[in-house]
Protein backbone atom coordinates (compact mmCIF):
# COMPACT_ATOMS: atom_id res chain seq x y z
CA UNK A 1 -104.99 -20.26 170.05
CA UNK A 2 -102.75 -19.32 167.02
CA UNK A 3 -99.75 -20.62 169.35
CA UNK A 4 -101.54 -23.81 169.62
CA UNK A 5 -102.24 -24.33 165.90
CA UNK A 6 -98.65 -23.54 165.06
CA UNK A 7 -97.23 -26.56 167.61
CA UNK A 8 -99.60 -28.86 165.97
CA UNK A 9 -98.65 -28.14 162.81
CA UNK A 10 -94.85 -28.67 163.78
CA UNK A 11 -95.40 -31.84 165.94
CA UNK A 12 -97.21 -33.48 162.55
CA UNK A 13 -93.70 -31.77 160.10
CA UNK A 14 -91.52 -33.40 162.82
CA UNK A 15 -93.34 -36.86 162.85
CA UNK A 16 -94.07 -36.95 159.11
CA UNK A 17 -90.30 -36.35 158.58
CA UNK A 18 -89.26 -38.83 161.34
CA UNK A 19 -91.83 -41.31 158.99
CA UNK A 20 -90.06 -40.63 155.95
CA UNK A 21 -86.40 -41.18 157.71
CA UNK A 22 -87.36 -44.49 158.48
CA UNK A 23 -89.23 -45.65 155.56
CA UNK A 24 -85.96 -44.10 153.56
CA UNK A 25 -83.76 -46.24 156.49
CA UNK A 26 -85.62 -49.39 155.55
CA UNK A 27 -85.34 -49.23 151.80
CA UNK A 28 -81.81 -48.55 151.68
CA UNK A 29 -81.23 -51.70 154.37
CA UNK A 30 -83.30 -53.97 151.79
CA UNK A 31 -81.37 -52.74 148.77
CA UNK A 32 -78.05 -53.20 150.37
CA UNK A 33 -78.90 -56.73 151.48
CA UNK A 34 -80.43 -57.43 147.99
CA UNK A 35 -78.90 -59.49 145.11
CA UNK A 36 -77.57 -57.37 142.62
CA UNK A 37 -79.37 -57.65 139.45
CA UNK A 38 -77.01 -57.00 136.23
CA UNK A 39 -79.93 -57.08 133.62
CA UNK A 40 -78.36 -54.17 131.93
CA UNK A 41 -75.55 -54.85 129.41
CA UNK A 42 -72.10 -54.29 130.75
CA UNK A 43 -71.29 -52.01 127.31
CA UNK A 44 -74.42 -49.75 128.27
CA UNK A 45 -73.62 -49.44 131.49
CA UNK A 46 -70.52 -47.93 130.82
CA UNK A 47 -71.53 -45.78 127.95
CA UNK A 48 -74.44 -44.66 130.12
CA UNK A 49 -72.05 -43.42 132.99
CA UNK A 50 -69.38 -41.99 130.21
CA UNK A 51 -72.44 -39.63 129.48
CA UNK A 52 -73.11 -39.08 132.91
CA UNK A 53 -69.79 -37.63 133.60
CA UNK A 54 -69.80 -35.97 130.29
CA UNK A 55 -73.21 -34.36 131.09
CA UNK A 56 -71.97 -32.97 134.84
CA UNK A 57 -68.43 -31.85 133.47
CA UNK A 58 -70.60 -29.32 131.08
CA UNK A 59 -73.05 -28.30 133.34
CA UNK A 60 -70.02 -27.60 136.04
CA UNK A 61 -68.01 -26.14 133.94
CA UNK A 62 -70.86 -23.62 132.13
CA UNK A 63 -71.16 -24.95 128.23
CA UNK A 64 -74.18 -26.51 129.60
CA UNK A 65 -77.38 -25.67 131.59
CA UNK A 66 -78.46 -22.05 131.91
CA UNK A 67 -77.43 -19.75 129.24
């Protein structure tokens, strides 16, 4: 019985992930063939991503994060 219970519960993680791969599939097709909406200034943009990189070089490199 216990073998049955565990093949049902791994049929439903299989088809919930096979769900989620193709909902996941779909969005990214409708954002690639989307217009691309600038609404954000081109000067934030840039700072924004300055800060980014700024933000991953200290947590890669240790001055940042976990102490």
């Amino acid at each position: 019985m216990i073998r049955f219970i565990l093949l049902a519960a791994f049929v439903v993680a299989v088809v919930v992930t096979l769900v989620v791969a193709a909902g996941t599939i779909t969005a990214v097709a409708q954002a690639a063939t989307a217009e691309d909406n600038r609404t954000m200034p081109v000067k934030f943009r840039r700072i924004t991503y300055l800060l980014l990189l700024i933000l991953m070089l200290g947590v890669t490199s240790g001055l940042l994060g976990v102490s």
